[in-house]
C-alpha atoms as a PDB file:
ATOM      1  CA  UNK A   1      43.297  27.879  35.057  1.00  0.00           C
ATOM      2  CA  UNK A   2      43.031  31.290  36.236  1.00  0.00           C
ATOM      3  CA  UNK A   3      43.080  32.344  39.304  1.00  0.00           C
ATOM      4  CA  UNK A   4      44.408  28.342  40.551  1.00  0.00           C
ATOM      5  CA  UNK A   5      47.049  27.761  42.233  1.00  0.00           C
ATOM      6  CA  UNK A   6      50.037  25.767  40.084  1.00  0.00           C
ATOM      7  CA  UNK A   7      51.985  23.028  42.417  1.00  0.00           C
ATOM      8  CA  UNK A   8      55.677  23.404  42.340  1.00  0.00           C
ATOM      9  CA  UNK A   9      57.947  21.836  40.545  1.00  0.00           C
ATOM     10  CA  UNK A  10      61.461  21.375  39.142  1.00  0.00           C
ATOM     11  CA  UNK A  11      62.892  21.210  35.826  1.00  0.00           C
ATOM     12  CA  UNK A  12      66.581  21.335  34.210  1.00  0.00           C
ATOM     13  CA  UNK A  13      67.363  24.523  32.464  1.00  0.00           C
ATOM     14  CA  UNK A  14      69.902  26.154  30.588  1.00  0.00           C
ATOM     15  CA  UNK A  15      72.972  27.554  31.251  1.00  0.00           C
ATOM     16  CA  UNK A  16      73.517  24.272  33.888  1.00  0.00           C
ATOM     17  CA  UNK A  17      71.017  25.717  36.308  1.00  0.00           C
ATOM     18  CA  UNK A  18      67.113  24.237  38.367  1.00  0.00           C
ATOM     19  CA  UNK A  19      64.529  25.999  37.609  1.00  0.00           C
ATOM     20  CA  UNK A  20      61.749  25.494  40.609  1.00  0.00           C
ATOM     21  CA  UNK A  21      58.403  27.600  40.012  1.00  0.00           C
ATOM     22  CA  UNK A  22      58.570  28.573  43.456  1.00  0.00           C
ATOM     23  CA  UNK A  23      61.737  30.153  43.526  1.00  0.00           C
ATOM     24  CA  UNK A  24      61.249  32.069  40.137  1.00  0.00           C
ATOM     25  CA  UNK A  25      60.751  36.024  39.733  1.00  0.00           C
ATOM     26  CA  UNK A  26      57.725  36.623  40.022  1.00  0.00           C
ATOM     27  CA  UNK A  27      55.399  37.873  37.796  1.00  0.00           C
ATOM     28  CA  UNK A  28      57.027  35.039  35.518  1.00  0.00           C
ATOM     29  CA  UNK A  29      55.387  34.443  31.659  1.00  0.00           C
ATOM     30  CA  UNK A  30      55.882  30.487  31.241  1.00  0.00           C
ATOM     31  CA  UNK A  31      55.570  29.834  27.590  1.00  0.00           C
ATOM     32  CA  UNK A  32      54.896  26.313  26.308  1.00  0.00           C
ATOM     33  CA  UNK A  33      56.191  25.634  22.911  1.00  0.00           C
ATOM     34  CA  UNK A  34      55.987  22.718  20.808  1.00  0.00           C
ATOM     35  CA  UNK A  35      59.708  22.396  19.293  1.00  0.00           C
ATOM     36  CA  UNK A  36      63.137  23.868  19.199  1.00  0.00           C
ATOM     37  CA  UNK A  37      64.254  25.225  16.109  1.00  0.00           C
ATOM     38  CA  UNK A  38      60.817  25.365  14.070  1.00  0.00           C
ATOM     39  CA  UNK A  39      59.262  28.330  12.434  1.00  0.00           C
ATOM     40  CA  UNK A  40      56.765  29.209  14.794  1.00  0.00           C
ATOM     41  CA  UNK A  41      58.927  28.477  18.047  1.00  0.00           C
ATOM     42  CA  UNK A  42      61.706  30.018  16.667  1.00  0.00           C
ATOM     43  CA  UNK A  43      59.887  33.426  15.968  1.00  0.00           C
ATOM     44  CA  UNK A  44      57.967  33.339  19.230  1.00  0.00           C
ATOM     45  CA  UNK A  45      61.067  32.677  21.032  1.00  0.00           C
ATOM     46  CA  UNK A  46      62.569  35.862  18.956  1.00  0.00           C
ATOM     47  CA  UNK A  47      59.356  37.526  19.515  1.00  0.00           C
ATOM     48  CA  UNK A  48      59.849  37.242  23.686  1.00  0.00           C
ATOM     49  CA  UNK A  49      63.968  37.791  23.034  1.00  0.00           C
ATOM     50  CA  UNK A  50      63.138  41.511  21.614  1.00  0.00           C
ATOM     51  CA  UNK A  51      60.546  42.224  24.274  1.00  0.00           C
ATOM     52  CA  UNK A  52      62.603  40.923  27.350  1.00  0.00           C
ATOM     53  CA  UNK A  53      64.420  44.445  28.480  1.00  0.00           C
ATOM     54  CA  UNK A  54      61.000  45.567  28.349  1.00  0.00           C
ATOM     55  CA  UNK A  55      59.688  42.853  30.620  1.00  0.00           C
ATOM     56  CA  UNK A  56      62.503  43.239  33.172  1.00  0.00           C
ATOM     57  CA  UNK A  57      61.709  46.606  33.470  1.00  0.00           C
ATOM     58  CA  UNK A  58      58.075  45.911  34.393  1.00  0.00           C
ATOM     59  CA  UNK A  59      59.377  43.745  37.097  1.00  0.00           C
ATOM     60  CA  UNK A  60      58.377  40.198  35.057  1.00  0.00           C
ATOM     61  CA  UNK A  61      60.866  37.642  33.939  1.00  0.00           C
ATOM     62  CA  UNK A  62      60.526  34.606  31.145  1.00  0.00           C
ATOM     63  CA  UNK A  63      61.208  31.319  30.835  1.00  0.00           C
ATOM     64  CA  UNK A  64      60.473  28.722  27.240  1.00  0.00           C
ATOM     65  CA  UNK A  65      59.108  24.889  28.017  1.00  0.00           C
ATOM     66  CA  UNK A  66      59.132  21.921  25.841  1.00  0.00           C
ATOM     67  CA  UNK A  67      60.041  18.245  25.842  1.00  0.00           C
ATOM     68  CA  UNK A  68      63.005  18.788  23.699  1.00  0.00           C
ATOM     69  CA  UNK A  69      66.425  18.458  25.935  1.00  0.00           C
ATOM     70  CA  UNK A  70      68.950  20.688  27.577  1.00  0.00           C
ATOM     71  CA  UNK A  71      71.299  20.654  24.105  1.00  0.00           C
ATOM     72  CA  UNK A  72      68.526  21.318  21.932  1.00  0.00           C
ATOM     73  CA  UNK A  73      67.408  23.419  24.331  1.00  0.00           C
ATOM     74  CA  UNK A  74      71.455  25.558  24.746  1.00  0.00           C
ATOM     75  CA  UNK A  75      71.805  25.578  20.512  1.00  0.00           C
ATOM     76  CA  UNK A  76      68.461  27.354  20.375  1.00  0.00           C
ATOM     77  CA  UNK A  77      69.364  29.489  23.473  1.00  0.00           C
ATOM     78  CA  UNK A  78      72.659  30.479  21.042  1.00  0.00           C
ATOM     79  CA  UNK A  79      70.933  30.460  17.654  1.00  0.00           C
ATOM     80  CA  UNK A  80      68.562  32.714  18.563  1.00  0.00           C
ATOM     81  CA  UNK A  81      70.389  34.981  21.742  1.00  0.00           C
ATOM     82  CA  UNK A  82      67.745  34.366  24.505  1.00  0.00           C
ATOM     83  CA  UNK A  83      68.438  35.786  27.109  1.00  0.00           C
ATOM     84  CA  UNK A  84      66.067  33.926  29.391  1.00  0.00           C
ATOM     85  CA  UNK A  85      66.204  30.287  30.168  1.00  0.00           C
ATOM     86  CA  UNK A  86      64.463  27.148  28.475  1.00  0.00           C
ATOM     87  CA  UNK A  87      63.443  24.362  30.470  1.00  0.00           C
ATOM     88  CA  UNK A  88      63.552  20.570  29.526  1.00  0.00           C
ATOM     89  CA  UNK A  89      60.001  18.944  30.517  1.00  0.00           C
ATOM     90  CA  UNK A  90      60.931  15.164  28.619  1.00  0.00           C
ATOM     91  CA  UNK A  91      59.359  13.682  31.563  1.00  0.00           C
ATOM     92  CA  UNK A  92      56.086  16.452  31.030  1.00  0.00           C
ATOM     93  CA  UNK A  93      56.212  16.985  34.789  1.00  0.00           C
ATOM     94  CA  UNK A  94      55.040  20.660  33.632  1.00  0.00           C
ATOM     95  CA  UNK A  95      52.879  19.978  30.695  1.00  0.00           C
ATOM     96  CA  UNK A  96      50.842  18.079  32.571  1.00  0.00           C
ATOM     97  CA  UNK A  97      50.140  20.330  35.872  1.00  0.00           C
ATOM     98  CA  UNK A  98      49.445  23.236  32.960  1.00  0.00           C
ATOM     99  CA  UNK A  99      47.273  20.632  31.110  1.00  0.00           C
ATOM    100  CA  UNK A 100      49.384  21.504  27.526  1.00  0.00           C
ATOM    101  CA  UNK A 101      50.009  18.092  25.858  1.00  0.00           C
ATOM    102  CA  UNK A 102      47.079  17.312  23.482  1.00  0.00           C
ATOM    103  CA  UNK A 103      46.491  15.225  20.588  1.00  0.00           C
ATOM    104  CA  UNK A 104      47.306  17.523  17.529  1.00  0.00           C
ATOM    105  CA  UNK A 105      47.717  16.886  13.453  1.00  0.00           C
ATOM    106  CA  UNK A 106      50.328  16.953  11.716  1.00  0.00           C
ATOM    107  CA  UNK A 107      51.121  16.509   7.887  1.00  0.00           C
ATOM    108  CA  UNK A 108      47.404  14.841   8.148  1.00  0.00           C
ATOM    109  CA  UNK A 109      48.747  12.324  11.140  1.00  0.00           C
ATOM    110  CA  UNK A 110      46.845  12.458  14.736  1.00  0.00           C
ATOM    111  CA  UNK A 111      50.426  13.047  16.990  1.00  0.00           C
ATOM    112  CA  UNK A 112      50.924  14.109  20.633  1.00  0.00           C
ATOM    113  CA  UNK A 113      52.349  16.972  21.226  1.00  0.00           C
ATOM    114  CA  UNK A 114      52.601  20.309  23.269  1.00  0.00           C
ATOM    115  CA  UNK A 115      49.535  23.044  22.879  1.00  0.00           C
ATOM    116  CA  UNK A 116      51.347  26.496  22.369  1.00  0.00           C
ATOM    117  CA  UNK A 117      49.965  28.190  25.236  1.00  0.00           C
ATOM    118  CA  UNK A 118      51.334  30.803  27.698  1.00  0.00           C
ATOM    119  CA  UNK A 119      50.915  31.574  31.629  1.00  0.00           C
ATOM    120  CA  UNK A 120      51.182  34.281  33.882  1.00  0.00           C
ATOM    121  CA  UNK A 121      52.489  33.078  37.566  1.00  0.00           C
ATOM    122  CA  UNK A 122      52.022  35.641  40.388  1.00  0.00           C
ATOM    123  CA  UNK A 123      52.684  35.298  44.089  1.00  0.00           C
ATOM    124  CA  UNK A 124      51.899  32.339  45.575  1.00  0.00           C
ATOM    125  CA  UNK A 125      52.330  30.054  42.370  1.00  0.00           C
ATOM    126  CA  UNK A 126      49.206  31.892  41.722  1.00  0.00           C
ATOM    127  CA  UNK A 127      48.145  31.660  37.606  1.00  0.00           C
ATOM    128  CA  UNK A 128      46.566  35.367  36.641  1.00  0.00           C
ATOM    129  CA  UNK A 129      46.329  34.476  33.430  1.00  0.00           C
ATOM    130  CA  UNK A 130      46.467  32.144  30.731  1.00  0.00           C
ATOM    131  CA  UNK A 131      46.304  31.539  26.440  1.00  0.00           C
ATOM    132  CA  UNK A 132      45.913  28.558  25.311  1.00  0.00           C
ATOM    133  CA  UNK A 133      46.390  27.592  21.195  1.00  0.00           C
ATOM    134  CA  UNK A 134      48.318  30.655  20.852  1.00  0.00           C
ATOM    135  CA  UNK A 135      48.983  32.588  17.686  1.00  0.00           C
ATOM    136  CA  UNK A 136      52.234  34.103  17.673  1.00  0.00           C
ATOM    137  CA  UNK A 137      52.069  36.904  15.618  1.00  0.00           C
ATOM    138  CA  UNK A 138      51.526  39.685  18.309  1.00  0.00           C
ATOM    139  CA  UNK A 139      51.696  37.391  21.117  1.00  0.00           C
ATOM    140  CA  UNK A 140      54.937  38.591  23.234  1.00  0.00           C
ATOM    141  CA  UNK A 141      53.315  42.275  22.621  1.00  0.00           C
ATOM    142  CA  UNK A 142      49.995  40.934  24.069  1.00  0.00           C
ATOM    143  CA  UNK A 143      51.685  39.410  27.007  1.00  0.00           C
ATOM    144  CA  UNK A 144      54.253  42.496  27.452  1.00  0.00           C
ATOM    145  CA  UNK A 145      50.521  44.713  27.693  1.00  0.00           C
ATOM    146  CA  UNK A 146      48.990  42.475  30.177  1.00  0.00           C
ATOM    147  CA  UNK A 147      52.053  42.378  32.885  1.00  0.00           C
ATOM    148  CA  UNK A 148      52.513  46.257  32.231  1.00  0.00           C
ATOM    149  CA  UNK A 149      48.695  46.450  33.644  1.00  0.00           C
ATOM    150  CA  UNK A 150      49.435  44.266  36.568  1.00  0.00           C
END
């Protein structure tokens, strides 16, 4: 996906707001996670939370995406003290222009679901850069180093 050009789009976030792609700071990391308030999201989420002054101050801003909805979304948005938004894709209006919903396994069952994977979004809607089945150990510091570059 990078170097394409993402179509726009609109989604619910928290805090009563729209969040449309277009209108977003930009450079803008767009994180796809699979679940609220599960290990891995949760310490991603944390991961991006600690980071965050230091991505406002290289000019980027952040924003969380999964299917779960606006309260799940606001009680993990207070559990956790983001201070950047989470967007409700239950319609996977998103996941599916960023190609992230992919058949996955769980406890040994074949299931649906959302492939952790992360975006950069430049001018333009542009995508500069993209990881897909992401690891998050070390992944908001990997991201933070790449928009510090830019």
């Amino acid at each position: 996906m990078d170097g394409q050009t993402c179509p726009d789009f609109t989604l619910p976030a928290t805090s009563g707001l729209s969040f449309t792609l277009s209108s977003a700071q930009k450079p803008l990391v767009l994180y796809f996670y699979p679940k609220d308030n599960t290990p891995g999201c949760s310490n991603e989420a944390a991961a991006f939370r600690d980071l965050y002054s230091e991505f406002q101050a290289a000019g980027a801003d952040i924003a969380g995406i999964s299917r779960d909805s606006l309260k799940s979304h606001e009680n993990f948005k207070t559990k956790f003290s983001l201070p950047f938004a989470l967007l409700s894709d239950s319609e996977e209006v998103a996941c599916g222009l960023f190609d992230v919903i992919k058949q996955k396994k769980m406890y040994g069952k074949e299931v649906r679901g959302i492939e952790r994977s992360t975006f950069v979004i430049g001018a333009d809607n542009q995508v500069l850069k993209s990881w897909r089945g992401v690891k998050v150990a070390e992944h908001a510091t990997e991201v933070l180093a790449y928009i510090k570059g830019l």
